[in-house]
C-alpha atoms as a PDB file:
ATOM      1  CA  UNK A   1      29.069  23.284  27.113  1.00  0.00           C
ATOM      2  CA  UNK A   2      26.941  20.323  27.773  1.00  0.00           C
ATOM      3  CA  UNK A   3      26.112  17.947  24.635  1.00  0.00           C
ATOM      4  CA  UNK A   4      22.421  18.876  23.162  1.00  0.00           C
ATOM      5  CA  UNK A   5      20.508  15.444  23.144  1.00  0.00           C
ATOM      6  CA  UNK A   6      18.583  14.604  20.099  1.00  0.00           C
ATOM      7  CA  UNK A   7      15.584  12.565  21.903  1.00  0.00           C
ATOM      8  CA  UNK A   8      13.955  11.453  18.376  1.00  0.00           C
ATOM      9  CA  UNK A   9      17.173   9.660  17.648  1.00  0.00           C
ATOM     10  CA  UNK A  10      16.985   7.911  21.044  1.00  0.00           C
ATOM     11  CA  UNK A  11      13.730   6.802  20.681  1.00  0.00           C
ATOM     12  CA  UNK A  12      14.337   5.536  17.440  1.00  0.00           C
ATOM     13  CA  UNK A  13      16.926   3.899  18.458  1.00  0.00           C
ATOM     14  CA  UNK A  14      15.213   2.283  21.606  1.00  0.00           C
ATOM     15  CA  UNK A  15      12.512   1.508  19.294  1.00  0.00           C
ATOM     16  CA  UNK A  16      15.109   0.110  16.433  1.00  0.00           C
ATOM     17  CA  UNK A  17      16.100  -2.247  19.515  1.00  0.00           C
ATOM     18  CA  UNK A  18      12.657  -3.500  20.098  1.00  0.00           C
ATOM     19  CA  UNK A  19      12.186  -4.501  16.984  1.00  0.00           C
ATOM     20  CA  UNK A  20      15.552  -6.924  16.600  1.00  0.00           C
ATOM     21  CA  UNK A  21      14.298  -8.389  19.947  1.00  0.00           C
ATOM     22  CA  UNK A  22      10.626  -9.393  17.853  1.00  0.00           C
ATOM     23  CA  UNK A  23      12.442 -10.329  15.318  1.00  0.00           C
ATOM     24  CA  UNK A  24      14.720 -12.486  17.064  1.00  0.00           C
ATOM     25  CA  UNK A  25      12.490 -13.535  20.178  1.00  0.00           C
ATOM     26  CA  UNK A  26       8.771 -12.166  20.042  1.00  0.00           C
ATOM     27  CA  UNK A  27       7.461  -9.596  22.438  1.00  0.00           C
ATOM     28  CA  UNK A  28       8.039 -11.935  25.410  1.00  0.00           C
ATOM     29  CA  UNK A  29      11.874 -11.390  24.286  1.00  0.00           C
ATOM     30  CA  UNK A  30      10.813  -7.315  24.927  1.00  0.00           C
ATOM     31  CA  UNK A  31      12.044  -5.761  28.586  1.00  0.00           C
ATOM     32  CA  UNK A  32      13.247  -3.172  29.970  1.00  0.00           C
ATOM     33  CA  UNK A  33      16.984  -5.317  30.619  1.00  0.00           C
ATOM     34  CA  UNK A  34      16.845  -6.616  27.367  1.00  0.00           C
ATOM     35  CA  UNK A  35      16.407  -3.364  25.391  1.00  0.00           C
ATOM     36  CA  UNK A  36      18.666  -1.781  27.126  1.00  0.00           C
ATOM     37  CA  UNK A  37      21.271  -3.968  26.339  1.00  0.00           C
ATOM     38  CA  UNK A  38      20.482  -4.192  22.852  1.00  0.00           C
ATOM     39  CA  UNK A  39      20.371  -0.874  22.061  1.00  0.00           C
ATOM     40  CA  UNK A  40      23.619   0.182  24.355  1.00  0.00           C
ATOM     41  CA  UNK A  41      21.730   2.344  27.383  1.00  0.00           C
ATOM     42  CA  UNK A  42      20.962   2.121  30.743  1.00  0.00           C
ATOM     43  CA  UNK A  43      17.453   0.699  31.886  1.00  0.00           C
ATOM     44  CA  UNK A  44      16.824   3.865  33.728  1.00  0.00           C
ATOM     45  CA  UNK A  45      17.419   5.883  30.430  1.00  0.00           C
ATOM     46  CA  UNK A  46      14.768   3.628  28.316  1.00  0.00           C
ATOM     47  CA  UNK A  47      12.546   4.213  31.061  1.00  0.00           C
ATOM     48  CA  UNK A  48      12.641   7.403  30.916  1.00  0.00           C
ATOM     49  CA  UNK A  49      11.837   7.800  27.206  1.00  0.00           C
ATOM     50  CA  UNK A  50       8.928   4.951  27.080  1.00  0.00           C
ATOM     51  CA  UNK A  51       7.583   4.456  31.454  1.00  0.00           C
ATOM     52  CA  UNK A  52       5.777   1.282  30.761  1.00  0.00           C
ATOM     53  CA  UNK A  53       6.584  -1.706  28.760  1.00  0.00           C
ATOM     54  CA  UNK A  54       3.031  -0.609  27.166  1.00  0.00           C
ATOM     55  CA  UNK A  55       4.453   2.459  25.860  1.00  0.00           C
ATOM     56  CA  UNK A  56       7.379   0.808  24.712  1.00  0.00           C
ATOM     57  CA  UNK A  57       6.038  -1.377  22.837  1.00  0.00           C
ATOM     58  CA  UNK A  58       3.230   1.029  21.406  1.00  0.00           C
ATOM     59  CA  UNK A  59       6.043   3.501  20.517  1.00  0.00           C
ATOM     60  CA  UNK A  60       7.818   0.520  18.669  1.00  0.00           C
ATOM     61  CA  UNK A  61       4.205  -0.367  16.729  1.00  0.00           C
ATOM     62  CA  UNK A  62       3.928   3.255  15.558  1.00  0.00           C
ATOM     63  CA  UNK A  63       7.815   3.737  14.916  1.00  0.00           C
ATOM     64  CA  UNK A  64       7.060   0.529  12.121  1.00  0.00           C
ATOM     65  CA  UNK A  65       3.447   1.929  10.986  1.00  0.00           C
ATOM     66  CA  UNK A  66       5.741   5.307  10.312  1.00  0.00           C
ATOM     67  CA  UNK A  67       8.175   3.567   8.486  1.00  0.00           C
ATOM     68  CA  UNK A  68       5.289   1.855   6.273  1.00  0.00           C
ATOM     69  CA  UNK A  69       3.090   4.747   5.858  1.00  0.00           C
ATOM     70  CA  UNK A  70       6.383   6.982   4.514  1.00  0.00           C
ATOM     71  CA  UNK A  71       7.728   4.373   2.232  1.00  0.00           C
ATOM     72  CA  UNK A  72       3.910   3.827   1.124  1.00  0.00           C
ATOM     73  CA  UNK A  73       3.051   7.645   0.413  1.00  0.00           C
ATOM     74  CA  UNK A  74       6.854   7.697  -1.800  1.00  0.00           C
ATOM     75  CA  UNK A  75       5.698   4.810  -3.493  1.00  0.00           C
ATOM     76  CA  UNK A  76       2.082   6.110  -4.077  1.00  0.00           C
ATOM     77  CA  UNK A  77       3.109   9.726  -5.333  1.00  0.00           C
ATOM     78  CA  UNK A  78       5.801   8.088  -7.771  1.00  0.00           C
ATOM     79  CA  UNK A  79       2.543   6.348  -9.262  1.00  0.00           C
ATOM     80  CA  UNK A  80       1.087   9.724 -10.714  1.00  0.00           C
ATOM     81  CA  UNK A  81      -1.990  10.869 -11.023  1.00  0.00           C
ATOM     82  CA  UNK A  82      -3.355   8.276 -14.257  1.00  0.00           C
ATOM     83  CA  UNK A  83      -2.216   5.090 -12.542  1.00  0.00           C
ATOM     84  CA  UNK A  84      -5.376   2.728 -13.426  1.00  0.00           C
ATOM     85  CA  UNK A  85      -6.907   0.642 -10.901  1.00  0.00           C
ATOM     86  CA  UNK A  86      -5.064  -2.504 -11.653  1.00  0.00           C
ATOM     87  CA  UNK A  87      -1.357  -1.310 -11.184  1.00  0.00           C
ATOM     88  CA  UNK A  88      -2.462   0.710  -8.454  1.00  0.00           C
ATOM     89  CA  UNK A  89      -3.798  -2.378  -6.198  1.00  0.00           C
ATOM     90  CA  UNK A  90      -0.710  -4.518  -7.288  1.00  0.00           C
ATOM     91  CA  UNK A  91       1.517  -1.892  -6.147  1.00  0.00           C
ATOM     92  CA  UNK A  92      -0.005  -1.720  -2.845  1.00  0.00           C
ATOM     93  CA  UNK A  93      -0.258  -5.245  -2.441  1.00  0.00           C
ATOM     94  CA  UNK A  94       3.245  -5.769  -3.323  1.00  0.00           C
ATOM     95  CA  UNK A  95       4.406  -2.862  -1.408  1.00  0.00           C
ATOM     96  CA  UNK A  96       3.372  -4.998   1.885  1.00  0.00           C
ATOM     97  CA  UNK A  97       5.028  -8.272   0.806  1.00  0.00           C
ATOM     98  CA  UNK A  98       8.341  -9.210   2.814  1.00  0.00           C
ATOM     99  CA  UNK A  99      10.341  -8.994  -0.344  1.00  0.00           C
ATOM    100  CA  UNK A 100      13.444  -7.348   1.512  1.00  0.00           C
ATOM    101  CA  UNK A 101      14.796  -6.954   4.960  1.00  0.00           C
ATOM    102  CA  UNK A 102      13.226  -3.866   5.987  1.00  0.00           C
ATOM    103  CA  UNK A 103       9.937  -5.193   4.686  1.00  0.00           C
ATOM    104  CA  UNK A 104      10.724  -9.039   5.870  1.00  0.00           C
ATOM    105  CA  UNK A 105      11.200  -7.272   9.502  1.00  0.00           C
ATOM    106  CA  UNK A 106       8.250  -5.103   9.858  1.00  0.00           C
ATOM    107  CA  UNK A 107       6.043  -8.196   8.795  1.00  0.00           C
ATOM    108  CA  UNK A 108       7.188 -10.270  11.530  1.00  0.00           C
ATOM    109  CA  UNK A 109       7.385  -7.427  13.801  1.00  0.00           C
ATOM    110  CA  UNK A 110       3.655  -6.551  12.833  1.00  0.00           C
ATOM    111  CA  UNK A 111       2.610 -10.392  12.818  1.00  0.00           C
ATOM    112  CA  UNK A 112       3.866 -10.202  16.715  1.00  0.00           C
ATOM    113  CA  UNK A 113       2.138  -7.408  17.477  1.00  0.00           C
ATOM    114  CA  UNK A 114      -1.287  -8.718  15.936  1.00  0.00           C
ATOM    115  CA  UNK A 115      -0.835 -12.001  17.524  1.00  0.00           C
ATOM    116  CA  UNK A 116       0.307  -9.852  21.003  1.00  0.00           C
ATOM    117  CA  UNK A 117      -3.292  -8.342  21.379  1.00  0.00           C
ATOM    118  CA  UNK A 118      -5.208 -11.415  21.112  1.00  0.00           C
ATOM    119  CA  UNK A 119      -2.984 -12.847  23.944  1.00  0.00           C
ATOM    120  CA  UNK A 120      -2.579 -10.500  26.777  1.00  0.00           C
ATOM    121  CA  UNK A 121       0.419  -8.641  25.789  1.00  0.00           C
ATOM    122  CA  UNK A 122      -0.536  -5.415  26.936  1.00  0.00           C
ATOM    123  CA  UNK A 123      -2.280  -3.956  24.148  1.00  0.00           C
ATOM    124  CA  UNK A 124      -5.238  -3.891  22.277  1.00  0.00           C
ATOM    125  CA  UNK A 125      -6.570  -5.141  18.806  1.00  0.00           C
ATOM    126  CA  UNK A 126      -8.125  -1.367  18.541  1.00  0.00           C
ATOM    127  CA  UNK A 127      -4.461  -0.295  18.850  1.00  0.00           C
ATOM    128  CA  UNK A 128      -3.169  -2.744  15.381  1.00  0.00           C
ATOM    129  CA  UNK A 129      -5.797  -2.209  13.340  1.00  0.00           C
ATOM    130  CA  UNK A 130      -6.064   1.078  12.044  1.00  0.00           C
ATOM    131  CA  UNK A 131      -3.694   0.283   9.301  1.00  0.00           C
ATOM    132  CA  UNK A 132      -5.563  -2.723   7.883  1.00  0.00           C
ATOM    133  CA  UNK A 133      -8.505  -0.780   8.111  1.00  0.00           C
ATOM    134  CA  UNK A 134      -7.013   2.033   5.949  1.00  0.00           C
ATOM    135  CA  UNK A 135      -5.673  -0.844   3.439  1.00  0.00           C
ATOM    136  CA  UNK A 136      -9.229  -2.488   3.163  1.00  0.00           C
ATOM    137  CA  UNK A 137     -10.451   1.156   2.348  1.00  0.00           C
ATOM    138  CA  UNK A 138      -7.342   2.080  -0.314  1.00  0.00           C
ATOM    139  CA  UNK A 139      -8.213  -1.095  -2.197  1.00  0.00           C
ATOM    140  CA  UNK A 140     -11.778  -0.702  -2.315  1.00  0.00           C
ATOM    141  CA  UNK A 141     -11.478   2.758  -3.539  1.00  0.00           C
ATOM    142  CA  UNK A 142      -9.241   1.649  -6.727  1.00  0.00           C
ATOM    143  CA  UNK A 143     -11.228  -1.125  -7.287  1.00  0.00           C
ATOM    144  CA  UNK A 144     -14.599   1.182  -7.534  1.00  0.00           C
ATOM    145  CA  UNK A 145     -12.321   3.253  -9.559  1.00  0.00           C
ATOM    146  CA  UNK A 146     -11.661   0.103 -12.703  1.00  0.00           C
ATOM    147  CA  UNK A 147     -14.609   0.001 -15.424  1.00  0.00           C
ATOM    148  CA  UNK A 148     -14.759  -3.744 -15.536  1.00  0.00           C
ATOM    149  CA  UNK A 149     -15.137  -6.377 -12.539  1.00  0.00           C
ATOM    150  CA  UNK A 150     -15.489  -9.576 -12.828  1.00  0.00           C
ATOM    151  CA  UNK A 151     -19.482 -10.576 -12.714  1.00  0.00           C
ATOM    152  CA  UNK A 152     -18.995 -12.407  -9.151  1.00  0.00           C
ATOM    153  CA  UNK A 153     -18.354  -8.944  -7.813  1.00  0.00           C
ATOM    154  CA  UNK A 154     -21.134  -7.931  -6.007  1.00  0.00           C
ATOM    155  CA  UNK A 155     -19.665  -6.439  -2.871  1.00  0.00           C
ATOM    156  CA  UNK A 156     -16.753  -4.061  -3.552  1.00  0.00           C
ATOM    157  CA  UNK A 157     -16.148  -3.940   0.230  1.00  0.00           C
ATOM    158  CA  UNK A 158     -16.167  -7.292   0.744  1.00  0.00           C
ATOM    159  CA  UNK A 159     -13.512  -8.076  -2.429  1.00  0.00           C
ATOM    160  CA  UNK A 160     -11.331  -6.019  -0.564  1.00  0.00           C
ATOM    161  CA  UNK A 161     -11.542  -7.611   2.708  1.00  0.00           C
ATOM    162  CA  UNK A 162     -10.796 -10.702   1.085  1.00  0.00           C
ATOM    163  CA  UNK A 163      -8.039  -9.573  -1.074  1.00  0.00           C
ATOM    164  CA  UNK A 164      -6.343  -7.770   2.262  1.00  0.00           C
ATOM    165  CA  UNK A 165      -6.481 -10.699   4.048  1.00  0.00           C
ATOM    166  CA  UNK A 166      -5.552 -12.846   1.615  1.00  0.00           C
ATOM    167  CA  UNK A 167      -1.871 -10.757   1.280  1.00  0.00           C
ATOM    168  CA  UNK A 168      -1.315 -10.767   4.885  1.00  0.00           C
ATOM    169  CA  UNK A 169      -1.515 -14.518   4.912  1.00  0.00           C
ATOM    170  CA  UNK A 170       0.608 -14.384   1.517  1.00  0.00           C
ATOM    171  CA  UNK A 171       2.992 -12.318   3.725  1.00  0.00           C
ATOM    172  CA  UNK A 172       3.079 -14.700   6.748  1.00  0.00           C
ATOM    173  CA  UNK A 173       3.403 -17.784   4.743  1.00  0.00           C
ATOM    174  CA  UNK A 174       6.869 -16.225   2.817  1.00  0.00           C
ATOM    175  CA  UNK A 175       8.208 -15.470   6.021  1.00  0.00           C
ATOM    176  CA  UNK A 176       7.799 -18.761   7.235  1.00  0.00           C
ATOM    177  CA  UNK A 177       9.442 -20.354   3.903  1.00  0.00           C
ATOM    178  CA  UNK A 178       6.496 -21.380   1.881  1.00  0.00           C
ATOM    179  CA  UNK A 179       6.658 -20.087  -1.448  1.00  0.00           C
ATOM    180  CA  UNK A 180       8.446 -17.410  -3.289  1.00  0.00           C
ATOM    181  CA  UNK A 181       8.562 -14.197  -4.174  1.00  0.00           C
ATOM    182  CA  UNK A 182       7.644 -14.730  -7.723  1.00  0.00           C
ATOM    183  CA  UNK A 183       5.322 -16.970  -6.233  1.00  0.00           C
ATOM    184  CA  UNK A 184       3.732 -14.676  -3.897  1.00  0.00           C
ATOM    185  CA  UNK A 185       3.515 -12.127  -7.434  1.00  0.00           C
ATOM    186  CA  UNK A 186       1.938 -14.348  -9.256  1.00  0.00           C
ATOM    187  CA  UNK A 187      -0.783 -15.156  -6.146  1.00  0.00           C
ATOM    188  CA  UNK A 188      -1.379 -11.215  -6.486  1.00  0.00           C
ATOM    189  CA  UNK A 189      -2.032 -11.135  -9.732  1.00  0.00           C
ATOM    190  CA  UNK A 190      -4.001 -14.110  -9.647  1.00  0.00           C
ATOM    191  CA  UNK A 191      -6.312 -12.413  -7.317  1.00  0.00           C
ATOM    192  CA  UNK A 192      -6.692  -9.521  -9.336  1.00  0.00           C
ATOM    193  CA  UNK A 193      -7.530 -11.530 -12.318  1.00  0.00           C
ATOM    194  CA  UNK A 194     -10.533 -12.785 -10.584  1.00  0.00           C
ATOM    195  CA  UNK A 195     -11.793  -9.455  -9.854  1.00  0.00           C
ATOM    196  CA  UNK A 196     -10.879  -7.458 -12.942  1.00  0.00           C
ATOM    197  CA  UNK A 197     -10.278 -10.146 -15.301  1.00  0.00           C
ATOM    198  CA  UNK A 198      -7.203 -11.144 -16.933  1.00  0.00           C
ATOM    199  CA  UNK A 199      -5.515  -8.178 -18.031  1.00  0.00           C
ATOM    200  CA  UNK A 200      -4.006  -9.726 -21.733  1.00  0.00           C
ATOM    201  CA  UNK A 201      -7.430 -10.664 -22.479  1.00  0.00           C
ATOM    202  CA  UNK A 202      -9.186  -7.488 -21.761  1.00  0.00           C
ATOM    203  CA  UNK A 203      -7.440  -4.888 -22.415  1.00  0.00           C
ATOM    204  CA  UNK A 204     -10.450  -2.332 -21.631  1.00  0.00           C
ATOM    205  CA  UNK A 205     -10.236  -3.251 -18.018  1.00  0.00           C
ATOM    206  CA  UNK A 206      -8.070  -0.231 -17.771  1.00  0.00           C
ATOM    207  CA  UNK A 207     -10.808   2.467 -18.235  1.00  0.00           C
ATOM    208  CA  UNK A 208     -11.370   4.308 -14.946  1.00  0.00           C
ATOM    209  CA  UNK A 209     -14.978   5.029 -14.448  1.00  0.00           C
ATOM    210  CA  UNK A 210     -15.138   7.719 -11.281  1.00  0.00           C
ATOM    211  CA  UNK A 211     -18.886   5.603 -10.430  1.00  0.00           C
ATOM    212  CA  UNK A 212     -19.033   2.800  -8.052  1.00  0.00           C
ATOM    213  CA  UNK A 213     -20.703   0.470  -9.281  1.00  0.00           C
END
């Protein structure tokens, strides 16, 4: 009997190899010869699964934004239902820093990718940033969620711009040695404490009040 071919597991692992290549090389290091070496197979059997070098490297930036968005929703649902505002931004925030290898690999992978479709790569900025988009709007939600902001806080929308931004850039900069992880804690929490207030000084910051304000 022929051998049945599971197809998600060689796109994963076509995908797996596009990733080392980023990692090591940046999406110029990305063809079809070079995949297919690093991953084992032919070049006509990575075209076949992804025709274009487009599609190959689309499939790769939703294989990562899968990867993200599982670990994410485990993360989130092992929060519970009463997580307050605070903890819940700091967990997201901290969720995305490059703390380990998986996470270490999907920022520079990501970072590639952003800097890819601002440089005639092959894809679009419409096509990376769906995921920041849906960050921006996470954070804003918890932070309309907390009973106490800071009075500077005008603009929940734009605090969570900034604070978004801010992380990816606290991301990038650990990658490229500055800083540490403790440090790159403490710069979240920093950030929050401008917003919410230090947390050992107000202990009432914790009330969730379902009103915007």
């Amino acid at each position: 009997m022929p051998r049945l071919v599971d197809h998600e597991l060689r796109r994963r692992q076509i995908t797996g190899a596009v990733r080392r290549l980023i990692v090591r090389g940046g999406l110029d290091a990305v063809t079809f010869q070079s995949v297919a070496a690093e991953a084992g197979f032919s070049v006509s059997l990575v075209q076949y699964y992804c025709g274009t070098k487009r599609d190959l490297l689309l499939a790769t930036h939703r294989s990562v934004m899968e990867n993200v968005g599982t670990r994410f929703a485990r993360r989130w649902a092992a929060l519970g239902e009463d997580i307050l505002p605070r903890e819940a931004v700091r967990a997201v925030l901290t969720e995305l820093l490059p703390l380990d290898e998986q996470r270490r690999e999907e920022t520079i992978v990501l970072g590639a990718f952003g800097t890819g479709s601002v440089t005639g790569q092959g894809i679009t900025t419409e096509e990376t940033l769906t995921a920041s988009r849906l960050l921006v709007s996470i954070v804003a939600d918890q932070l309309g969620r907390a009973h106490h902001l800071q009075p500077a806080v005008h603009r929940i929308d734009l605090i969570a711009e900034l604070i978004t931004a801010s992380i990816a850039g606290i991301a990038q900069g650990l990658i490229q040695g500055h800083g540490t992880a403790q440090l790159a804690e403490e710069l979240v929490d920093q950030q929050l404490d401008l917003v919410l207030g230090p947390r050992d000084e107000n202990p009432s910051e914790s009330a969730i009040d379902d009103t915007t304000p």
